[in-house]
N, C-alpha and C. Protein backbone atom coordinates (compact mmCIF):
# COMPACT_ATOMS: atom_id res chain seq x y z
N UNK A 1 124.55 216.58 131.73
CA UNK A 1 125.14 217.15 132.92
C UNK A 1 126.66 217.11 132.78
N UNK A 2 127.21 218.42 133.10
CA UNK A 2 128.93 218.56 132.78
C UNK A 2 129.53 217.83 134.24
N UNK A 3 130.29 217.40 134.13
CA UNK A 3 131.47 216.29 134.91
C UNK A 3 132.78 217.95 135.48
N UNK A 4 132.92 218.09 136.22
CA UNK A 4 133.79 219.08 136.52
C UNK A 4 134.53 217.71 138.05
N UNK A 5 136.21 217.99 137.93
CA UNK A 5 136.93 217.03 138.69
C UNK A 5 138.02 217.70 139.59
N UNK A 6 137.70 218.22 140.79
CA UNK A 6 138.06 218.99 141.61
C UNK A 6 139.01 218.53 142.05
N UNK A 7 139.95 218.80 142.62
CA UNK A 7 140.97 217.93 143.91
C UNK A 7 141.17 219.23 144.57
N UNK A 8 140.39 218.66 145.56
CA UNK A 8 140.86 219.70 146.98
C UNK A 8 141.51 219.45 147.82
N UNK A 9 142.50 218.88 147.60
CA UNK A 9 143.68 218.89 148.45
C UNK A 9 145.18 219.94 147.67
N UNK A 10 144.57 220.68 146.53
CA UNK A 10 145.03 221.57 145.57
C UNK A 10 144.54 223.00 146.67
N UNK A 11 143.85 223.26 146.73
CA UNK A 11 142.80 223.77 147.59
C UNK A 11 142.96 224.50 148.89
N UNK A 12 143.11 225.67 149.39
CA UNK A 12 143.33 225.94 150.67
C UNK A 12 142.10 226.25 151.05
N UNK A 13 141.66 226.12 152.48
CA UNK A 13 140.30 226.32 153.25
C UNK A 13 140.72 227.58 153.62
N UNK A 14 139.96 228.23 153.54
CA UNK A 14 139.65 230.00 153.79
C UNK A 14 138.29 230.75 154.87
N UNK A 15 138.32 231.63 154.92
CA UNK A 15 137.22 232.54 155.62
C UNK A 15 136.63 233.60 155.10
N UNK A 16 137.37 233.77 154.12
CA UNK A 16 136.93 235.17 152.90
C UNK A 16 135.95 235.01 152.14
N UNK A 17 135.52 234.07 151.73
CA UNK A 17 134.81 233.93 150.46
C UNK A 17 133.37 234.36 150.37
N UNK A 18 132.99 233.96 151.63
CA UNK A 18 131.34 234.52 152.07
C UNK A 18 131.75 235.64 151.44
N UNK A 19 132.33 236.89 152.35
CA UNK A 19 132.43 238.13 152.05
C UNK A 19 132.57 238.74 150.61
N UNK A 20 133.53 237.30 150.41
CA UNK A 20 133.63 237.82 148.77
C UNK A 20 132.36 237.59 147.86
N UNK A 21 131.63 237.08 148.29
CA UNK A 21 130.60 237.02 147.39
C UNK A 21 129.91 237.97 147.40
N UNK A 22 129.28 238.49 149.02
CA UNK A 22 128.63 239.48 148.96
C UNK A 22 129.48 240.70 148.48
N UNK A 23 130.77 241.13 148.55
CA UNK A 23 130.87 241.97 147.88
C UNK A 23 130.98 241.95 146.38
N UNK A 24 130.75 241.01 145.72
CA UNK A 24 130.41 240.89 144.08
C UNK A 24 129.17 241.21 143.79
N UNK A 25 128.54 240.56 144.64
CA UNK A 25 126.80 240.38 144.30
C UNK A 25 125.64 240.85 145.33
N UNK A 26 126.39 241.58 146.04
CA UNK A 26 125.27 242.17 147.28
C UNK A 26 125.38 240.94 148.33
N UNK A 27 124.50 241.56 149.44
CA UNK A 27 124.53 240.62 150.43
C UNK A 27 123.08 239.57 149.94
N UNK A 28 122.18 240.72 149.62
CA UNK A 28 120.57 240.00 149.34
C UNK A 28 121.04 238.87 148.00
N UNK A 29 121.81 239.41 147.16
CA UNK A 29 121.66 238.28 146.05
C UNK A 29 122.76 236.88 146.97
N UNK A 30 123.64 237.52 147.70
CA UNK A 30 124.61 235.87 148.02
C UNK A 30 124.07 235.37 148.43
N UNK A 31 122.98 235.99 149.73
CA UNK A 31 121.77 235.09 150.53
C UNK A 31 121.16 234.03 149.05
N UNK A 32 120.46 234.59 148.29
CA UNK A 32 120.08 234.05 147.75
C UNK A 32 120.01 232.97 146.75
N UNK A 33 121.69 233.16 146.31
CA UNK A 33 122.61 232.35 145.77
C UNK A 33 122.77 230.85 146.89
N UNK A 34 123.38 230.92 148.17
CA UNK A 34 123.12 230.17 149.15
C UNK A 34 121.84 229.36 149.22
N UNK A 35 120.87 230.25 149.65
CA UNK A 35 119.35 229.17 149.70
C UNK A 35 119.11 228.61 148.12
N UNK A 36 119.79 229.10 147.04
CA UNK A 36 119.11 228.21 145.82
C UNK A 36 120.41 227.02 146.00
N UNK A 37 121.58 227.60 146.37
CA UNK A 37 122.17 225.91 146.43
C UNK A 37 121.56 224.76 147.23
N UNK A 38 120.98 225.37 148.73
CA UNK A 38 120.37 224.62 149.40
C UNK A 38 119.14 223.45 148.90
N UNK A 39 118.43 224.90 147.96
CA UNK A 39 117.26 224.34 147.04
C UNK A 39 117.64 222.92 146.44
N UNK A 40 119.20 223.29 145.27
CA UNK A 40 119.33 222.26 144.08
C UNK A 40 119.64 220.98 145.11
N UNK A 41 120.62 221.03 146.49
CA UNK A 41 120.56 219.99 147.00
C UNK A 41 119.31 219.06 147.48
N UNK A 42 118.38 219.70 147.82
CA UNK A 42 117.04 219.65 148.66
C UNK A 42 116.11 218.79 147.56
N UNK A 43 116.48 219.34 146.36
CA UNK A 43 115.57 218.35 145.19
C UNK A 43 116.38 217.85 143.98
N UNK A 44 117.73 217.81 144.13
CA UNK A 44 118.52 216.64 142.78
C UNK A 44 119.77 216.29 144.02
N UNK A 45 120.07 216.40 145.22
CA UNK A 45 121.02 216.17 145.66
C UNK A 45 120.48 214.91 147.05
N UNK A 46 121.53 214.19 147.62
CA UNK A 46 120.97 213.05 148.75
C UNK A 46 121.83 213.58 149.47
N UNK A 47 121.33 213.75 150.68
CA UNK A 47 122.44 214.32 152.16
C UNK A 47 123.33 213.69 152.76
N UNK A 48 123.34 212.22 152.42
CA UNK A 48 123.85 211.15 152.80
C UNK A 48 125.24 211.14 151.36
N UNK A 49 124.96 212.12 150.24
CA UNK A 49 125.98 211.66 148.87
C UNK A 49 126.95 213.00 148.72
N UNK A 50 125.89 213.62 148.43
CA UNK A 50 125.77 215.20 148.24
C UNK A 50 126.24 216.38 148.89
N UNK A 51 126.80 217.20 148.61
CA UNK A 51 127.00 218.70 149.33
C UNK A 51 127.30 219.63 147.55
N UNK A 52 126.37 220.93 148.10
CA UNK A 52 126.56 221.61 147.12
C UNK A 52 127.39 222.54 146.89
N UNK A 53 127.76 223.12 146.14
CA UNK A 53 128.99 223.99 146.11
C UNK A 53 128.54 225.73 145.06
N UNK A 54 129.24 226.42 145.33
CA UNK A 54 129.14 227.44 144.88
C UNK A 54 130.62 228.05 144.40
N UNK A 55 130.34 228.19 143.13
CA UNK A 55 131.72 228.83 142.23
C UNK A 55 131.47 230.67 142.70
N UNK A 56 132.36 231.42 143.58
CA UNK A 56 132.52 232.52 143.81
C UNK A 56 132.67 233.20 142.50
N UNK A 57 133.44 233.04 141.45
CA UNK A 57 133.56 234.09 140.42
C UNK A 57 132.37 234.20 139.70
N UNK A 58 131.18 233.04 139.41
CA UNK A 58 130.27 233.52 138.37
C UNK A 58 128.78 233.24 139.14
N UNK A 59 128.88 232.59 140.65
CA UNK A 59 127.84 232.88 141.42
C UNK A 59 127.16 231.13 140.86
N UNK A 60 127.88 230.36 140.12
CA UNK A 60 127.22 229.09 139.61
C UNK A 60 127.46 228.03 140.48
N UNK A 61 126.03 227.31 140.30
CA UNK A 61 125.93 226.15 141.65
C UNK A 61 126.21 224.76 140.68
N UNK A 62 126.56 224.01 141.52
CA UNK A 62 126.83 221.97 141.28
C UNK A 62 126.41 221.31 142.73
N UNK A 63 126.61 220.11 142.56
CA UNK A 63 126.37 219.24 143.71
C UNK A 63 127.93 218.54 143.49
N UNK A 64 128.37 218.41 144.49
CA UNK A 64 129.71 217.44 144.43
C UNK A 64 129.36 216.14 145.37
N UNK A 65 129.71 215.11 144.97
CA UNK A 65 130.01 213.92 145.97
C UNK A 65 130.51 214.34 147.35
N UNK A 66 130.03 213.73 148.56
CA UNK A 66 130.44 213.79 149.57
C UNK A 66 131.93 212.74 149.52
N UNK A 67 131.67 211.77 149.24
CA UNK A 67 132.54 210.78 149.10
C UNK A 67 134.06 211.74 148.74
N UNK A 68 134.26 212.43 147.85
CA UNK A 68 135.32 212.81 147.00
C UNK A 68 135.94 213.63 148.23
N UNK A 69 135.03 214.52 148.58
CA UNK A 69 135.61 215.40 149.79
C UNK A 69 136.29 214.44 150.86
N UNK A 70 135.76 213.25 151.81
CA UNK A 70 135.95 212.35 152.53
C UNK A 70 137.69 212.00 151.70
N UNK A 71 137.56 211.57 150.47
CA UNK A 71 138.89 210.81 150.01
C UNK A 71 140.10 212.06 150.37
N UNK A 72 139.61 213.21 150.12
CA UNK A 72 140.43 214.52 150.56
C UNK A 72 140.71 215.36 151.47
N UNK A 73 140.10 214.24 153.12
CA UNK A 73 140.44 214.51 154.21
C UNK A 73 140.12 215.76 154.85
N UNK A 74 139.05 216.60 154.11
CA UNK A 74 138.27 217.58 154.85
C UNK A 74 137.31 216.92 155.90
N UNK A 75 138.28 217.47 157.21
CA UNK A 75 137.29 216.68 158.26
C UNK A 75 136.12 217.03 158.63
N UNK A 76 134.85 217.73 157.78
CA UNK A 76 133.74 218.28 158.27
C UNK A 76 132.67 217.46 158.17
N UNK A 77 131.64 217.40 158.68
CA UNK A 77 130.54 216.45 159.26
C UNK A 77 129.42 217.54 158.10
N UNK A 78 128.91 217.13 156.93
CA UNK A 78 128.16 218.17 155.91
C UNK A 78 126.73 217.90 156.76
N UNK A 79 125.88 218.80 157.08
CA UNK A 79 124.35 218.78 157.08
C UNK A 79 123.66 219.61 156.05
N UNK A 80 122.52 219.29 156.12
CA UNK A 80 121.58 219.76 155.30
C UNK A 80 121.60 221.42 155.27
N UNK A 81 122.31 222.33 155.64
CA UNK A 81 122.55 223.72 155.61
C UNK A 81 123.78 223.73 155.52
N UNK A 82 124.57 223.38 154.77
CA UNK A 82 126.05 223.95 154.67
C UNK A 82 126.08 223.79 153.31
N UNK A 83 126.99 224.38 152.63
CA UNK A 83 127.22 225.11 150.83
C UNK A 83 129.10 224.59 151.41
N UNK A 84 129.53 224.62 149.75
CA UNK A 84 131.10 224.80 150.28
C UNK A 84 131.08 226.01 148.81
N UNK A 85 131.89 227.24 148.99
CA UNK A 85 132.21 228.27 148.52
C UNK A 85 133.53 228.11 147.89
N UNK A 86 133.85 227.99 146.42
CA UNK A 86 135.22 227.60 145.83
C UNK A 86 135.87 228.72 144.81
N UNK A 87 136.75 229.27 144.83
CA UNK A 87 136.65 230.41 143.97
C UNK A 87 138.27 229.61 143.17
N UNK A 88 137.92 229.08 141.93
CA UNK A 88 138.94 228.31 141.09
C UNK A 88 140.15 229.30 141.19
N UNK A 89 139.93 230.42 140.62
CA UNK A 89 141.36 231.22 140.61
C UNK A 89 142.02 230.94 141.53
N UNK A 90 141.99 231.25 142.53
CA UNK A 90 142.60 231.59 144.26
C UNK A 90 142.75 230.19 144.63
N UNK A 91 142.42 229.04 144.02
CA UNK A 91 142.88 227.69 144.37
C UNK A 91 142.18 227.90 145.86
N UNK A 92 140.97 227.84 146.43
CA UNK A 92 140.53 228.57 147.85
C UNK A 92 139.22 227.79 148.07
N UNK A 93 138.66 227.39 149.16
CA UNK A 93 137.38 226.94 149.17
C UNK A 93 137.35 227.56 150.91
N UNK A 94 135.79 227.37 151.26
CA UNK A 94 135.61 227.53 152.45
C UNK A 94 133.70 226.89 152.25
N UNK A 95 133.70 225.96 153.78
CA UNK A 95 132.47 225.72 153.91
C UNK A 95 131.41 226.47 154.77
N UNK A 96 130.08 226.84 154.46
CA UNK A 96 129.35 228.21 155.16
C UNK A 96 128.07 227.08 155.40
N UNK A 97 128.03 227.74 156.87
CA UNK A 97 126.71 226.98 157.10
C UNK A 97 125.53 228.27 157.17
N UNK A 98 124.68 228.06 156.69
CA UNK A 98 122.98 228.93 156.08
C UNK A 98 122.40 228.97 157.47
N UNK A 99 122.11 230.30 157.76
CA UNK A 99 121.80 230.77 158.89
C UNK A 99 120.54 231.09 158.82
C-alpha cells in the first residue's frame, strides 16, 4: 500500500470540484466514483479513523486518517457518507456528502 502525505493546510476548501468531476467523467460515472469511495471506506476503512478521498484529476480513491485532517483544523464532523474531493494541481479540496 503507497503512503501519499498530504498537508491540507497547503490546501484551499472549495465548491467546484463535485462539478468538476462530473464534468470530466459524466455525472453517472462521478456518482459512481463517490459510492465506490463510500464502498472502499465501508470495507478497509473505520469511521471512527477513516474518511475517504477522491483525487479529481484521475478519478483515484485512498482512505486518509481522520486524525491528520483534525491536526489541520478542518472543522468538519466526517460521517459515514461524506468523500473529501482533492484535485493536487489546484492545491483545492472540498468535502461532499452522498446523497
Amino acid at each position: 500500500m503507497k503512503s501519499l502525505k498530504l498537508e491540507i493546510s497547503k490546501y484551499e476548501s472549495v465548491n467546484f470540484l463535485w462539478s468538476e468531476l462530473i464534468e470530466l467523467y459524466g455525472f453517472e460515472r462521478a456518482k459512481k466514483i463517490v459510492s465506490q469511495a463510500i464502498d472502499l471506506q465501508k470495507m478497509n476503512g473505520n469511521k471512527n479513523l477513516t474518511v475517504p478521498i477522491i483525487f479529481s484529476g484521475t478519478g483515484g480513491l485512498a482512505l486518509i486518517p481522520i486524525k491528520s485532517l483534525k491536526e489541520e483544523h478542518i472543522k468538519n464532523n466526517f460521517n459515514e457518507n461524506q468523500v473529501l474531493i482533492f484535485n493536487l494541481k489546484k492545491k483545492s479540496f472540498q468535502v461532499l456528502n452522498e446523497a
